[in-house]
C-alpha atoms as a PDB file:
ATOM      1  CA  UNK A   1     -37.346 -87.854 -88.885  1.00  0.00           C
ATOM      2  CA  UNK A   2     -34.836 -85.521 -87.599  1.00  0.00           C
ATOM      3  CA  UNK A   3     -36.140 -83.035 -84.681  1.00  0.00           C
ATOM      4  CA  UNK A   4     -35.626 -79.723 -84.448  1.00  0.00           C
ATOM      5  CA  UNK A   5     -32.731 -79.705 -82.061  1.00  0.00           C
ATOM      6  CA  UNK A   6     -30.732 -82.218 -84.077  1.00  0.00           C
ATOM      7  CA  UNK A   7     -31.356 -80.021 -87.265  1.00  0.00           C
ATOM      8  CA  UNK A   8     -30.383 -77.146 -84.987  1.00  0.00           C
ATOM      9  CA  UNK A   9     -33.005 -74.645 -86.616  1.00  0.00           C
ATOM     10  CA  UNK A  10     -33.113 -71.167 -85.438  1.00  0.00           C
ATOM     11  CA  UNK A  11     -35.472 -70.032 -83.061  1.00  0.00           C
ATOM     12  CA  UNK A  12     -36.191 -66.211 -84.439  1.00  0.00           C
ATOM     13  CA  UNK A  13     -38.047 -65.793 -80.730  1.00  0.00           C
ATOM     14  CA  UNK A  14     -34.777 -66.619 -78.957  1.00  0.00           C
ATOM     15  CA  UNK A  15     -34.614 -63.798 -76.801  1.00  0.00           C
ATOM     16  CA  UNK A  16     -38.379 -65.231 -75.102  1.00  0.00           C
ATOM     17  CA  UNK A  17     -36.314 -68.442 -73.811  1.00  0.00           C
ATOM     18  CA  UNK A  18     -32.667 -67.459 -73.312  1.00  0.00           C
ATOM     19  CA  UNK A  19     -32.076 -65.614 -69.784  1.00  0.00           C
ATOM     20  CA  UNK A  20     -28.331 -64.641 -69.026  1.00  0.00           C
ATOM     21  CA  UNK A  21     -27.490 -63.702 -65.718  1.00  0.00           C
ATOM     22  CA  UNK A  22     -23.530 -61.265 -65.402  1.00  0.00           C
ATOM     23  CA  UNK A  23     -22.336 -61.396 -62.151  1.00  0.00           C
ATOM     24  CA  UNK A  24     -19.697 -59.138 -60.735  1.00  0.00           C
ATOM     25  CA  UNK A  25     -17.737 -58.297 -57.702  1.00  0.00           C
ATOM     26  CA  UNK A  26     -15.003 -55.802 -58.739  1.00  0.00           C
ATOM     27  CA  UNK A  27     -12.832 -55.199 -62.152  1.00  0.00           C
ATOM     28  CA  UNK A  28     -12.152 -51.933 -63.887  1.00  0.00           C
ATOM     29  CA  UNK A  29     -14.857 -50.129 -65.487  1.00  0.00           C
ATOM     30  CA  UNK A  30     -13.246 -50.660 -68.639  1.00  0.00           C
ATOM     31  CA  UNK A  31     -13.470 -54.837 -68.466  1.00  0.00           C
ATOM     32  CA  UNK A  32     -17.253 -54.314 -67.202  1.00  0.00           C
ATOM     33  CA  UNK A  33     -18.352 -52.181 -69.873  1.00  0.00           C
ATOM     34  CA  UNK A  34     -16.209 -54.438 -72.734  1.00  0.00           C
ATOM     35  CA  UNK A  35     -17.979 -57.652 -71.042  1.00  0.00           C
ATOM     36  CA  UNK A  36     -21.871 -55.569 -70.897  1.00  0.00           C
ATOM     37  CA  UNK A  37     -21.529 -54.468 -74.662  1.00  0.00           C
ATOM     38  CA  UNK A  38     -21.253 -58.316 -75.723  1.00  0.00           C
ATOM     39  CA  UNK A  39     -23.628 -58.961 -73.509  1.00  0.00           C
ATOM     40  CA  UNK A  40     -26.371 -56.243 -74.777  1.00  0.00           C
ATOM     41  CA  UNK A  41     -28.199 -58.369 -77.697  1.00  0.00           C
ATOM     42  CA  UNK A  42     -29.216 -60.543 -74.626  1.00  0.00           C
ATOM     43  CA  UNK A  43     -30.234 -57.850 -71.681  1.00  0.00           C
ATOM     44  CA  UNK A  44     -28.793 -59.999 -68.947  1.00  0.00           C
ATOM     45  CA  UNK A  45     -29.555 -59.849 -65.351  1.00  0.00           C
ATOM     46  CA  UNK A  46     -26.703 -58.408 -62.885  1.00  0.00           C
ATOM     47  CA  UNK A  47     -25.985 -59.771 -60.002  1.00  0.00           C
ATOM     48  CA  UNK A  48     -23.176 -57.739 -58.166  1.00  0.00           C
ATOM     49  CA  UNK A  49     -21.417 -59.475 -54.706  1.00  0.00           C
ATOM     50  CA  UNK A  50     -20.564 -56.123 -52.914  1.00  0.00           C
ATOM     51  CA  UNK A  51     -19.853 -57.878 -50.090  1.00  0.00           C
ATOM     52  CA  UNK A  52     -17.456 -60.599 -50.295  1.00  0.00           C
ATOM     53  CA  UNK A  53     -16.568 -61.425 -47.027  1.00  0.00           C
ATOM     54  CA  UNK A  54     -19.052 -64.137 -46.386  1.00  0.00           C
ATOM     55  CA  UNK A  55     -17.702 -65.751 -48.895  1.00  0.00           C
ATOM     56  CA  UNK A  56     -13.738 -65.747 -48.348  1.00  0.00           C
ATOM     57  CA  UNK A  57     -14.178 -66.600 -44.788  1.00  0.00           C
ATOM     58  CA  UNK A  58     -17.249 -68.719 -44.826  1.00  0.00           C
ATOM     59  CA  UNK A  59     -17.140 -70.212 -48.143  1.00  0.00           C
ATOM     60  CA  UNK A  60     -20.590 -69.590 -49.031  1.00  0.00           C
ATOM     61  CA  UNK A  61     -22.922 -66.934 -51.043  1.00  0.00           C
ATOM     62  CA  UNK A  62     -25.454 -65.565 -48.992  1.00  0.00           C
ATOM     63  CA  UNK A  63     -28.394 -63.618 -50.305  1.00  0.00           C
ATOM     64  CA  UNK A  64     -27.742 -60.667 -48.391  1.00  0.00           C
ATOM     65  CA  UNK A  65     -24.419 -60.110 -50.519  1.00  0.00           C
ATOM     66  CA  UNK A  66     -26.201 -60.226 -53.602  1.00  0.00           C
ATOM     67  CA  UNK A  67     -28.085 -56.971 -55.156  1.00  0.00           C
ATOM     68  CA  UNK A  68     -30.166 -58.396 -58.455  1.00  0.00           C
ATOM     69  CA  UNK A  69     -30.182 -55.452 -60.780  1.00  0.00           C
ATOM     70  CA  UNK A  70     -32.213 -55.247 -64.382  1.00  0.00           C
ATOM     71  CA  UNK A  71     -30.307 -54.454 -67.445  1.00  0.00           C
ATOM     72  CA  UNK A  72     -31.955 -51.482 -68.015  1.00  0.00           C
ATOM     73  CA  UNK A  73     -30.725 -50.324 -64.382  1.00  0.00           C
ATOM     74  CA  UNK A  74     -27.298 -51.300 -64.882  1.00  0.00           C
ATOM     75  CA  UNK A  75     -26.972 -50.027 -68.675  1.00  0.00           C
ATOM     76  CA  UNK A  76     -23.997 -47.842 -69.250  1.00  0.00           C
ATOM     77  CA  UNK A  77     -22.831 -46.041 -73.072  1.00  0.00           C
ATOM     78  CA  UNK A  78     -19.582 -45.384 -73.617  1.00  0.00           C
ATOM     79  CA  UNK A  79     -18.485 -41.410 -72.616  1.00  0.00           C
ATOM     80  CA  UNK A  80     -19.814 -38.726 -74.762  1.00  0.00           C
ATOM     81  CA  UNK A  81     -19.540 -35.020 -75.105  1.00  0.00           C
ATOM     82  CA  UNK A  82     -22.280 -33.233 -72.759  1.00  0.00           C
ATOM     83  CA  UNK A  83     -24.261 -31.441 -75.793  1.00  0.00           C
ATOM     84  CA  UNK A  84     -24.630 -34.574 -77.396  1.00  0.00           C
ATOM     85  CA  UNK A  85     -27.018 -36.125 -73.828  1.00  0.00           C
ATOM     86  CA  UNK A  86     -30.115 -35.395 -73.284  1.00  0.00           C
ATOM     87  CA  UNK A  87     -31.262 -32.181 -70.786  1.00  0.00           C
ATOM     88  CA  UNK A  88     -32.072 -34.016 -67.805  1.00  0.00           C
ATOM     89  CA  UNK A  89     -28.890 -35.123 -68.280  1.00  0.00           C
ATOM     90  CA  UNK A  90     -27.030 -32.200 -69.136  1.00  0.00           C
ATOM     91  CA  UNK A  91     -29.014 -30.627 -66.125  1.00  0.00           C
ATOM     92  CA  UNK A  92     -27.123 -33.111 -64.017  1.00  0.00           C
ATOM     93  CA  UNK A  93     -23.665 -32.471 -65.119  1.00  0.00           C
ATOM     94  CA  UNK A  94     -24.378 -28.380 -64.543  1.00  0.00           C
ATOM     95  CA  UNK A  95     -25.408 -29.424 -61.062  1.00  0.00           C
ATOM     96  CA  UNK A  96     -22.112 -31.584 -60.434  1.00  0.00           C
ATOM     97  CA  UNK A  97     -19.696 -29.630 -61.972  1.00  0.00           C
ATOM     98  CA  UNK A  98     -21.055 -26.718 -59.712  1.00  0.00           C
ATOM     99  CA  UNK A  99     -21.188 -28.767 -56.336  1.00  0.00           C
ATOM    100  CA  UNK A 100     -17.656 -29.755 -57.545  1.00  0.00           C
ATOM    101  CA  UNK A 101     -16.485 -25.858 -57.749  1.00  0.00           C
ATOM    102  CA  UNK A 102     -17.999 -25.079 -54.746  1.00  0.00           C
ATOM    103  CA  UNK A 103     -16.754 -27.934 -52.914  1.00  0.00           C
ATOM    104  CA  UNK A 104     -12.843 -26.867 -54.009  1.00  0.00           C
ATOM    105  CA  UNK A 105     -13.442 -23.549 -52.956  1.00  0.00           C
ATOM    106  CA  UNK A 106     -14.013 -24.303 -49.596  1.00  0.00           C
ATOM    107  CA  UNK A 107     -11.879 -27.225 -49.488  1.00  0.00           C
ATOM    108  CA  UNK A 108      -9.084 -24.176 -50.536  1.00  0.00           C
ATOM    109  CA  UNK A 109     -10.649 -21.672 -48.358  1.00  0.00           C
ATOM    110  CA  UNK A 110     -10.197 -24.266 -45.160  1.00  0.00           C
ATOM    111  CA  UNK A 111      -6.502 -24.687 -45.615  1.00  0.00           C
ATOM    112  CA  UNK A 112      -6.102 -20.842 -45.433  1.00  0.00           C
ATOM    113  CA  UNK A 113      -4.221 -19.852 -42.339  1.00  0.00           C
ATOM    114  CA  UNK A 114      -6.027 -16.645 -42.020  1.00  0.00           C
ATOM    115  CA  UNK A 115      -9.296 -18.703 -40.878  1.00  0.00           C
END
């Protein structure tokens, strides 16, 4: 008889044995969030290097350059218009684009020569 890996049969409980691991150092936001959205049917694991100079001058990985991240912490969606988020969302962007106002103002307000 043939067995089932020579018949290649599909496995409809896949997603139980298959693990993918993404692992990134740097790369435009674009490229990461093209590469993540093929990646999505499969909810890898990220591992992101944000420190690579152990391994340019030492040749090595070390585990202390690695953070391990789930996909649900690392999930992005592509941009969309503020109304269409959620409120604790929407909440967040009031809060931003306030800090951001305030912080021009006084970044303006500094530069003025009558202070």
């Amino acid at each position: 008889g043939i067995s089932g890996m020579e018949r290649n049969e599909f496995n409809p409980d896949w997603k139980q044995s298959v693990s993918v691991t993404y692992s990134f150092a740097d790369g435009s936001a674009a490229r990461s969030f093209a590469i993540q959205s093929a990646l999505r049917p499969y909810r890898p694991t990220y591992f992101h290097f944000w420190q690579l100079k152990t391994f340019w001058h030492e040749s090595k990985i070390t585990d202390e350059d690695i953070e391990v991240h789930s996909f649900e912490e690392m999930e992005t969606v592509p941009p969309m218009a503020i109304n269409q988020t959620s409120g604790e969302v929407s909440k967040i962007v009031t809060e931003m684009t306030q800090f951001r106002k305030d912080f021009l103002e006084t970044v303006q307000a500094g530069s003025r020569s009558d202070l």
